[in-house]
N, C-alpha and C. Protein backbone atom coordinates (compact mmCIF):
# COMPACT_ATOMS: atom_id res chain seq x y z
N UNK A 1 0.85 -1.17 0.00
CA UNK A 1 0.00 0.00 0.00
C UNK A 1 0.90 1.24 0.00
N UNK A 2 0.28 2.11 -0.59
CA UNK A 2 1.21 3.78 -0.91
C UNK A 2 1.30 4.26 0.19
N UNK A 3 2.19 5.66 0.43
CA UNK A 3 1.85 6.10 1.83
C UNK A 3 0.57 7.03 2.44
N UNK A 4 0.37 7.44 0.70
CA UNK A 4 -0.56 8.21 0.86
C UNK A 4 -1.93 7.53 0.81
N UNK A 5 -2.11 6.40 0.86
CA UNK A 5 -3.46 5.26 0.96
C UNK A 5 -3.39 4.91 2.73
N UNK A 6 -2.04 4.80 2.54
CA UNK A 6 -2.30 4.33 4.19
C UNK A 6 -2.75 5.73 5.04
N UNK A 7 -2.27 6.58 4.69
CA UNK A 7 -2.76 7.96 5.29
C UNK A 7 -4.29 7.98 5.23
N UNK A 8 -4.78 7.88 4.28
CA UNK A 8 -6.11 7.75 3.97
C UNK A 8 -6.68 6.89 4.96
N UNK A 9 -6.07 5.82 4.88
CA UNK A 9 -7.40 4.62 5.77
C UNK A 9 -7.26 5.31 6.71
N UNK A 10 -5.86 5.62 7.81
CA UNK A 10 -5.95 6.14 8.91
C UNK A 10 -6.98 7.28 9.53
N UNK A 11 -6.92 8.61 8.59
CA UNK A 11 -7.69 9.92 9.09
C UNK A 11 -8.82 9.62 7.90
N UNK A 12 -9.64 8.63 7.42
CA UNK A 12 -11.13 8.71 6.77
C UNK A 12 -11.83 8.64 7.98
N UNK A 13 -13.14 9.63 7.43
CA UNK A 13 -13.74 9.84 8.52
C UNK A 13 -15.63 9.21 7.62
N UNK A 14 -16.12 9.02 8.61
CA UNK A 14 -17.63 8.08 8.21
C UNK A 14 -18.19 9.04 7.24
N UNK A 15 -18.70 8.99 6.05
CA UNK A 15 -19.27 9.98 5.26
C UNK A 15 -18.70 10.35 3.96
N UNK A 16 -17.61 10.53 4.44
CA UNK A 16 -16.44 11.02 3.20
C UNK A 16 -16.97 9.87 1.74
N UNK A 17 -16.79 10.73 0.88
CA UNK A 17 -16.96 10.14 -0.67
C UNK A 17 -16.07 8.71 -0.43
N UNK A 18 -16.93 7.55 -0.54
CA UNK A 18 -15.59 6.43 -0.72
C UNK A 18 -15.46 5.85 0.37
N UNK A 19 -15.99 6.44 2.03
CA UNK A 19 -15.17 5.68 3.02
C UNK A 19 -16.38 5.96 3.81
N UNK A 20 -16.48 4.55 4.55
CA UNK A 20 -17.77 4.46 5.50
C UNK A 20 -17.21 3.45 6.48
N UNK A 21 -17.58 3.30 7.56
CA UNK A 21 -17.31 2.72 8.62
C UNK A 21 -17.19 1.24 8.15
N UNK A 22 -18.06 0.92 7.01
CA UNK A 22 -17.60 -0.74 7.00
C UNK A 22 -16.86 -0.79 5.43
N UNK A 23 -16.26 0.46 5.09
CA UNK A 23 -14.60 0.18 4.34
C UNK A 23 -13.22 -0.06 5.08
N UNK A 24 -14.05 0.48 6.91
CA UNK A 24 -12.34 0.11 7.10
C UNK A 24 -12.28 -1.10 7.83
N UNK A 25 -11.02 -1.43 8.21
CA UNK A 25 -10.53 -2.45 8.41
C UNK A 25 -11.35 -2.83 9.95
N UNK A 26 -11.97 -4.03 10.48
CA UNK A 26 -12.43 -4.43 11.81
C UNK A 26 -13.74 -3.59 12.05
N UNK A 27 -14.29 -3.33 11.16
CA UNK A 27 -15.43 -3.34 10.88
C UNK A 27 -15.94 -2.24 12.22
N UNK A 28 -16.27 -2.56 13.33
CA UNK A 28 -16.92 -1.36 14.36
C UNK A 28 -15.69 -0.89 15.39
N UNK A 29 -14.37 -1.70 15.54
CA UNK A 29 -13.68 -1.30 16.29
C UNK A 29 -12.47 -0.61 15.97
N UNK A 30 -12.02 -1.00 15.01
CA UNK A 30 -10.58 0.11 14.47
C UNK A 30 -11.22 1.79 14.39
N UNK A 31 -12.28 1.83 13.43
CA UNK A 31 -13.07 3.21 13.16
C UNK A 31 -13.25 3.72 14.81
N UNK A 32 -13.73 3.13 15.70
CA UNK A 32 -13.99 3.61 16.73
C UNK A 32 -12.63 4.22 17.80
N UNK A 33 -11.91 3.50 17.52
CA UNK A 33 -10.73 4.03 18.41
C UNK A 33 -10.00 5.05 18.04
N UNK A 34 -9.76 5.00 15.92
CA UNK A 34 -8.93 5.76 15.35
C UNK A 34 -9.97 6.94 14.80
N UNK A 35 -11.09 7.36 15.49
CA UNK A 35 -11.78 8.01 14.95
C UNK A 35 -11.06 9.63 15.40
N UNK A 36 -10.68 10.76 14.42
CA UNK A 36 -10.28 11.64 14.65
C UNK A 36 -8.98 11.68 14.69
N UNK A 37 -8.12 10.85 14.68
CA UNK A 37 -6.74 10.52 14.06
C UNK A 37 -6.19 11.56 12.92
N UNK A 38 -5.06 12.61 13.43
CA UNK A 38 -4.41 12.72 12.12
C UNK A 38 -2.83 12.33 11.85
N UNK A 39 -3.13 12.66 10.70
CA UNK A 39 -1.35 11.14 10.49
C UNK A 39 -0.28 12.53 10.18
N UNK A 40 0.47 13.47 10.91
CA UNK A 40 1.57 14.10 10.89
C UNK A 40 2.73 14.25 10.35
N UNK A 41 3.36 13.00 9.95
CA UNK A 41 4.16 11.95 9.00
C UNK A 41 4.17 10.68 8.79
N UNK A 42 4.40 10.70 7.74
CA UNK A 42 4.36 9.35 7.27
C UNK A 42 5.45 9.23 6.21
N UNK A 43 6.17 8.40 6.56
CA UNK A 43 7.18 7.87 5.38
C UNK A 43 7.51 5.58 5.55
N UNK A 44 8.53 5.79 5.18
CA UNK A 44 8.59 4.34 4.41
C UNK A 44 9.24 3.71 5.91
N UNK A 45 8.37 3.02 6.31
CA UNK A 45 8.85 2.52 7.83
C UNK A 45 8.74 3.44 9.27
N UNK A 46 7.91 4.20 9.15
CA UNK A 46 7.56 4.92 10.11
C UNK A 46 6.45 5.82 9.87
N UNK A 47 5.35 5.83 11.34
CA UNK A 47 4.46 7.07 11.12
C UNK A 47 4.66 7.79 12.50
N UNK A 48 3.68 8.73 12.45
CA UNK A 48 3.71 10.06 13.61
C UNK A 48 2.04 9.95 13.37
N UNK A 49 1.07 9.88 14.67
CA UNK A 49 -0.12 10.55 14.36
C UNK A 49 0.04 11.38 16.03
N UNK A 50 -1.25 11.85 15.31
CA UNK A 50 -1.73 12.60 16.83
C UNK A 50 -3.16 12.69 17.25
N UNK A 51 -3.68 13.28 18.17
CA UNK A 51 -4.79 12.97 18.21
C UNK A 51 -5.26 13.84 19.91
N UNK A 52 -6.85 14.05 20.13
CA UNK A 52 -7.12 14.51 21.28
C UNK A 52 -7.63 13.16 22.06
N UNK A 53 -7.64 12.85 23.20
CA UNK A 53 -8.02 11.87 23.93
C UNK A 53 -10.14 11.62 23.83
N UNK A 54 -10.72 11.27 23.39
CA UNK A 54 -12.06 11.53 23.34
C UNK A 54 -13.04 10.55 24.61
N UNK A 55 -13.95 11.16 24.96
CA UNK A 55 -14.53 10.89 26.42
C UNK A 55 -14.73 9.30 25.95
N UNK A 56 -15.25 8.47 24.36
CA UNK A 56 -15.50 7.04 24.11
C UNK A 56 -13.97 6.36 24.59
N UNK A 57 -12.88 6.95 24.74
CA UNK A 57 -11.76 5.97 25.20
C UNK A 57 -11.10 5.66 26.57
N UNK A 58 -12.04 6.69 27.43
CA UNK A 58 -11.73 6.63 29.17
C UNK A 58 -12.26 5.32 29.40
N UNK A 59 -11.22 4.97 30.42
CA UNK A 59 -11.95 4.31 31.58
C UNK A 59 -12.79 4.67 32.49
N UNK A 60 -12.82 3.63 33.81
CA UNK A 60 -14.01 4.19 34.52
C UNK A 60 -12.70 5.48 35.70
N UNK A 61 -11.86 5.56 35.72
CA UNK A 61 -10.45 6.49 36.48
C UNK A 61 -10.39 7.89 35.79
N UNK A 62 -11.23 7.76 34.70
CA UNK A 62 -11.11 9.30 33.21
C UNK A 62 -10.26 9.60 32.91
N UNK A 63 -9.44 8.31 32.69
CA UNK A 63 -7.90 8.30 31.63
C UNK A 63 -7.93 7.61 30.55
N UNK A 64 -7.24 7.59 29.70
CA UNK A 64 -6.57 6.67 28.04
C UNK A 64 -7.29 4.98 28.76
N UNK A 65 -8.13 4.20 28.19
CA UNK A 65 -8.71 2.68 28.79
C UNK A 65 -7.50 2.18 28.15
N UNK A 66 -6.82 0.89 28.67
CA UNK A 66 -5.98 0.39 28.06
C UNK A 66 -5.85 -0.66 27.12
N UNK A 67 -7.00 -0.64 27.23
CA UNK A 67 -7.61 -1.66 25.63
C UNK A 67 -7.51 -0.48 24.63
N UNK A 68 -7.66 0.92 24.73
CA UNK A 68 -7.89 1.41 23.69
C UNK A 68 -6.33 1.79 23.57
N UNK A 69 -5.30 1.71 24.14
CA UNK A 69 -3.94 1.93 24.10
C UNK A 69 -3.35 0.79 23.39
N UNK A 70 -3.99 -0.35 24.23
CA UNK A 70 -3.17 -1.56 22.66
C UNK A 70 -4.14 -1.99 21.48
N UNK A 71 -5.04 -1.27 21.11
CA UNK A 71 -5.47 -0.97 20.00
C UNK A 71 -4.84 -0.44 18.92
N UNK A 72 -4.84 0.97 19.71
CA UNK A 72 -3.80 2.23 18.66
C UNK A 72 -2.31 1.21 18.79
N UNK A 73 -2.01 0.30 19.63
CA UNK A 73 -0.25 -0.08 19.25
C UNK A 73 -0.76 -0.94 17.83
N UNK A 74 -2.03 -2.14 17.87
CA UNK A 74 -2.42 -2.52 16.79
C UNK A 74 -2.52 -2.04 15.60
N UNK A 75 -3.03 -0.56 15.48
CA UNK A 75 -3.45 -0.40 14.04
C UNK A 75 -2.56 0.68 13.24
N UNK A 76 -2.10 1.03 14.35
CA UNK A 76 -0.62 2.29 13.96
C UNK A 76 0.45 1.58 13.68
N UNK A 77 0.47 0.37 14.49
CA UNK A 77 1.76 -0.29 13.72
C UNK A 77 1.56 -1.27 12.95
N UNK A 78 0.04 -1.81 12.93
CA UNK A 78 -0.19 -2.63 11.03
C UNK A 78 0.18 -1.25 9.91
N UNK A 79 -0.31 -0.18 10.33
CA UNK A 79 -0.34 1.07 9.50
C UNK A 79 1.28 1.06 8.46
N UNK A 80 2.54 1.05 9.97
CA UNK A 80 3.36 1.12 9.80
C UNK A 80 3.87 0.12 8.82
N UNK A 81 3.07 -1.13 8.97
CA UNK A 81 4.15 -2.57 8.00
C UNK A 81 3.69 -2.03 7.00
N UNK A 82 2.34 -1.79 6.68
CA UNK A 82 1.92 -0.92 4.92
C UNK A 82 3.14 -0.19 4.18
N UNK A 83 3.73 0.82 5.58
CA UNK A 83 4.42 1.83 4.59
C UNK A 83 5.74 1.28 4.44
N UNK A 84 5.97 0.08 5.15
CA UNK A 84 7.45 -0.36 4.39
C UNK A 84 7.35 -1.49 3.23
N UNK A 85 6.15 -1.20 2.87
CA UNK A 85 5.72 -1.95 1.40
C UNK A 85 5.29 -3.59 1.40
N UNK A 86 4.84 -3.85 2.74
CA UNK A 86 4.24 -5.30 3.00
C UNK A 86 2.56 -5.14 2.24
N UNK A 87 2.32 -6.34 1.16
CA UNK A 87 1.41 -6.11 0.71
C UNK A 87 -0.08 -6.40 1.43
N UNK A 88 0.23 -6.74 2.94
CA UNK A 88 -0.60 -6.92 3.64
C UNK A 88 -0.38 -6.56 5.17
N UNK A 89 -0.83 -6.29 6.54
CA UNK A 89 -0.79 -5.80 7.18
C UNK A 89 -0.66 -7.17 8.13
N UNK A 90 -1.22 -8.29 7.70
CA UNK A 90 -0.89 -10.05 8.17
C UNK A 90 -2.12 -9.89 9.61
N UNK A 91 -1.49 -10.41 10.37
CA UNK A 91 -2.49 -11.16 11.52
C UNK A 91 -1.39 -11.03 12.47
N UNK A 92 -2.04 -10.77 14.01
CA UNK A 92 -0.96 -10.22 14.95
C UNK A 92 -0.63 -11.95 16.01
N UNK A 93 0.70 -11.78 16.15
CA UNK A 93 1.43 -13.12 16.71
C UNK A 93 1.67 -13.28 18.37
N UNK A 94 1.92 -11.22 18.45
CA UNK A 94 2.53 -11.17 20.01
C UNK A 94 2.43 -9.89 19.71
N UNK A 95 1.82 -8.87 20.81
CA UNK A 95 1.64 -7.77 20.76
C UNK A 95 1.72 -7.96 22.84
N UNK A 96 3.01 -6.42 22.78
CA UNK A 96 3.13 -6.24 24.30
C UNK A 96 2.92 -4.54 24.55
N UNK A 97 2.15 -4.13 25.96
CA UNK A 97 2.47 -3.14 26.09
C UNK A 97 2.87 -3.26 27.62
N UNK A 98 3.69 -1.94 27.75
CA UNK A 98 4.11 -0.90 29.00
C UNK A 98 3.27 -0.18 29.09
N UNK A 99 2.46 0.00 30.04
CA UNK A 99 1.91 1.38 30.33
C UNK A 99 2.54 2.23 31.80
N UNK A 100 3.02 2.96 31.30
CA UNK A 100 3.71 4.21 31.75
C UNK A 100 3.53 5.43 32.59
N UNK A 101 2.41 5.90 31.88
CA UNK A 101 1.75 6.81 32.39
C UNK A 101 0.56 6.78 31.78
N UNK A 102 -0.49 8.23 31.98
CA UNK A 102 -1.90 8.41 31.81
C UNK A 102 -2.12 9.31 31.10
N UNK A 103 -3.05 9.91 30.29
CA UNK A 103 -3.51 10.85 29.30
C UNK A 103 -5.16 10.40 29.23
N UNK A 104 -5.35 12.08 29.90
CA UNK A 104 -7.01 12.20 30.11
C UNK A 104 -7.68 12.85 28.91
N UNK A 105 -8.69 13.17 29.42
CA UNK A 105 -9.88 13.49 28.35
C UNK A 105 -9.37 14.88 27.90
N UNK A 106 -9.47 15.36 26.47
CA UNK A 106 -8.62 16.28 25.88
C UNK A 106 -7.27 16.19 25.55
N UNK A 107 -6.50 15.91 26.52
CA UNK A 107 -4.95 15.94 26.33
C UNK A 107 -4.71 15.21 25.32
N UNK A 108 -4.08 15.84 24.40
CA UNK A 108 -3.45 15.65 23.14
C UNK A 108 -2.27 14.43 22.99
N UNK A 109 -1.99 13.17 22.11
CA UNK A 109 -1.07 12.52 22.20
C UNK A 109 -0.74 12.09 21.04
N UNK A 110 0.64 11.88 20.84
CA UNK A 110 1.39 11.26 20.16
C UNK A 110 1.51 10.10 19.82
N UNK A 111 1.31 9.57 18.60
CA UNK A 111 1.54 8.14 18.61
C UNK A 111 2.47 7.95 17.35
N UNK A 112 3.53 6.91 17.61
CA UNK A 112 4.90 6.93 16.47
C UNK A 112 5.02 5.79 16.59
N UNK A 113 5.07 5.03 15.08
CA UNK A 113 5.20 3.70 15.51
C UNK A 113 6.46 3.51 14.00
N UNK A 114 7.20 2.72 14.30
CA UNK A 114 8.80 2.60 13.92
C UNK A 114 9.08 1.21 13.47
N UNK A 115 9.03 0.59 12.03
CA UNK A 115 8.86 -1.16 11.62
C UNK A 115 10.48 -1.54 11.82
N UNK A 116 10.72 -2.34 12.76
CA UNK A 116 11.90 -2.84 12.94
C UNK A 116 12.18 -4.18 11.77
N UNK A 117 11.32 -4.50 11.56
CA UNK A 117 11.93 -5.48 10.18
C UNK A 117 10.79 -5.81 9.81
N UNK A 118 10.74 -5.97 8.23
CA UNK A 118 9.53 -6.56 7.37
C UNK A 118 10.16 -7.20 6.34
N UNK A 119 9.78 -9.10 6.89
CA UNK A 119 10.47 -9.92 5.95
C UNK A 119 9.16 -10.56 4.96
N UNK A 120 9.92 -11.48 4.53
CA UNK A 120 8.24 -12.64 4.14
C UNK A 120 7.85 -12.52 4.78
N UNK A 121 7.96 -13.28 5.83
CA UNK A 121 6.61 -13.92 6.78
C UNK A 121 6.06 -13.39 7.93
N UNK A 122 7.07 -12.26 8.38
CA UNK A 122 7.00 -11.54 9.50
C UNK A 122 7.33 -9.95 9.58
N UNK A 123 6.17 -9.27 10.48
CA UNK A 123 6.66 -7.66 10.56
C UNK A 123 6.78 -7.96 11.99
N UNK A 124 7.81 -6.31 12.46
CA UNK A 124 7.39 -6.43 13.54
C UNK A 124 8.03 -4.52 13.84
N UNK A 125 6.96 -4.37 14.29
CA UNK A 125 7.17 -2.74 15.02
C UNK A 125 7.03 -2.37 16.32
N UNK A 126 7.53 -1.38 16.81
CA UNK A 126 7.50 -0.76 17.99
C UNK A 126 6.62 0.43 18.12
N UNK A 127 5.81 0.97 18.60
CA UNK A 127 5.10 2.14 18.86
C UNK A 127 4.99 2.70 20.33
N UNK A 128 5.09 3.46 20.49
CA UNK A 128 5.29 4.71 21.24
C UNK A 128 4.03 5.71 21.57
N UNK A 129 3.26 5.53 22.62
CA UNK A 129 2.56 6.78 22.98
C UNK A 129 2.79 7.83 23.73
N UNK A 130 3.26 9.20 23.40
CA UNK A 130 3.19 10.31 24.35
C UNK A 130 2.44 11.48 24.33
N UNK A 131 2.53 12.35 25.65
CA UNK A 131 1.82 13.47 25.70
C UNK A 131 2.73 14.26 24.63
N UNK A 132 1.86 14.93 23.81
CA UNK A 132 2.31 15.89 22.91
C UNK A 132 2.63 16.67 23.39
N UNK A 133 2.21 17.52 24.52
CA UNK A 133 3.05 18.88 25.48
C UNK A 133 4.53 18.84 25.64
N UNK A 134 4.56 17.43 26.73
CA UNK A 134 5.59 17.26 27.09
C UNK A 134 6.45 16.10 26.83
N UNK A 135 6.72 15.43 25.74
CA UNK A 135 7.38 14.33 25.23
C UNK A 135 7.29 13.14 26.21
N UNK A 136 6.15 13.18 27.35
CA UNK A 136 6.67 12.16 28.34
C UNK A 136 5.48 10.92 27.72
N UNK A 137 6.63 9.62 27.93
CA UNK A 137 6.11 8.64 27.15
C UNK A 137 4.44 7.80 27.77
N UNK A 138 3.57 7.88 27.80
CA UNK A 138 2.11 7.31 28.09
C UNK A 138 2.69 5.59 27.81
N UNK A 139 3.18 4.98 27.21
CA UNK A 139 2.95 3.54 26.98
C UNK A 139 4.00 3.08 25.70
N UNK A 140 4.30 2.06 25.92
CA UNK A 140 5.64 1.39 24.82
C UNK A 140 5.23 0.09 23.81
N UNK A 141 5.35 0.21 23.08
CA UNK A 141 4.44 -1.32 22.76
C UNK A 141 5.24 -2.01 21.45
N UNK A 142 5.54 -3.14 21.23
CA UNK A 142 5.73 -4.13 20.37
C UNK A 142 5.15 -4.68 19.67
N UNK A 143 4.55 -4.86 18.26
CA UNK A 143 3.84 -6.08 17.58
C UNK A 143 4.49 -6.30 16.91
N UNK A 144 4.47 -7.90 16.81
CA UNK A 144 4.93 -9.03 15.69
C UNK A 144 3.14 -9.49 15.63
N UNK A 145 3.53 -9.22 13.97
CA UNK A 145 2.93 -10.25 13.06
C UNK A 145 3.30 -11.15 12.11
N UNK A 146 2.31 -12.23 11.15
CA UNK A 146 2.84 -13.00 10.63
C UNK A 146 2.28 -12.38 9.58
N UNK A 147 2.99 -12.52 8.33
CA UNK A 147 2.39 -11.62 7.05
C UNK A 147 2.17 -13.01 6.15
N UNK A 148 0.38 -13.18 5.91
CA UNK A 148 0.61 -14.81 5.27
C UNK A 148 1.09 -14.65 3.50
N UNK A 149 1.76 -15.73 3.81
CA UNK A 149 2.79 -15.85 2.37
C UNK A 149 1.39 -16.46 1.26
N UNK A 150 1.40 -15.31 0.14
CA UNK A 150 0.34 -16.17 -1.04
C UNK A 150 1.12 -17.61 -1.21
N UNK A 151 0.01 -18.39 -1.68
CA UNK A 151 -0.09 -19.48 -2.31
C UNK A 151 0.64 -19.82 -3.18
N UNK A 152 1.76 -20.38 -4.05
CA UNK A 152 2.06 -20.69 -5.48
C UNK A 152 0.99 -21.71 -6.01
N UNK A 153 0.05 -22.07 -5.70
CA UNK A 153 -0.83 -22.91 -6.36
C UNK A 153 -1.74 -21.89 -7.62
């Protein structure tokens, strides 16, 4: 996928000519988490998004829920295997997070996720959440996936 397609899936929003909640990927839950997402940079093995914290991703504490933290490590860093030219985003093997710190309702954050290798059969990236104010890191996260190899049949 281009970089500028993967940009696309990321910041489409429900409505837009072309893109509706069941064009993107996971049907009610990727759209829901990455809703309001914008992608900052993007190049060939790495992105930058950002984003405001929205009241659908608190917990019951009125911070970042941490399902919705290894979500965004999920789809920012499938995002990421796209832009180092994997023709598929594969199926996730082992996905870890750190959580670090907290980011409440409004507070603005960073998310950078960085493809440490994309072979045949396997990606695997690192992503990074922080407060945009102050560079301090919210959560660390790892995914390996398996990227399935087509068929020669």
């Amino acid at each position: 996928m281009d970089l500028e397609s993967v940009k696309r899936l990321l910041e489409s929003k429900e409505g837009e000519e072309g893109t509706s909640i069941d064009d993107l990927p996971g049907s009610i839950f990727d759209p829901l988490i990455i809703q309001g997402i914008k992608v900052d940079l993007i190049e060939p093995g790495r992105i930058i998004c950002s984003m405001k914290v929205p009241p659908r991703l608190l917990n019951s504490g009125n911070f970042l829920h941490g399902g919705a933290t290894a979500s965004l490590v999920d789809i920012i860093g499938s995002a990421a295997i796209f832009t180092a030219g994997a023709p598929t985003s594969g199926v996730s093997v082992e996905i870890n997070v750190s959580y670090l710190d907290s980011a409440f309702l409004d507070e603005e954050i960073e998310i950078e996720s960085k493809v440490l290798r994309v072979g045949k059969a396997v990606g695997v990236v690192t992503v990074e959440l922080r407060k945009k104010k102050t560079g301090k890191i919210i959560a660390q996260g790892r995914h390996t996936k398996y990227l399935a190899v087509s068929s020669k049949l």
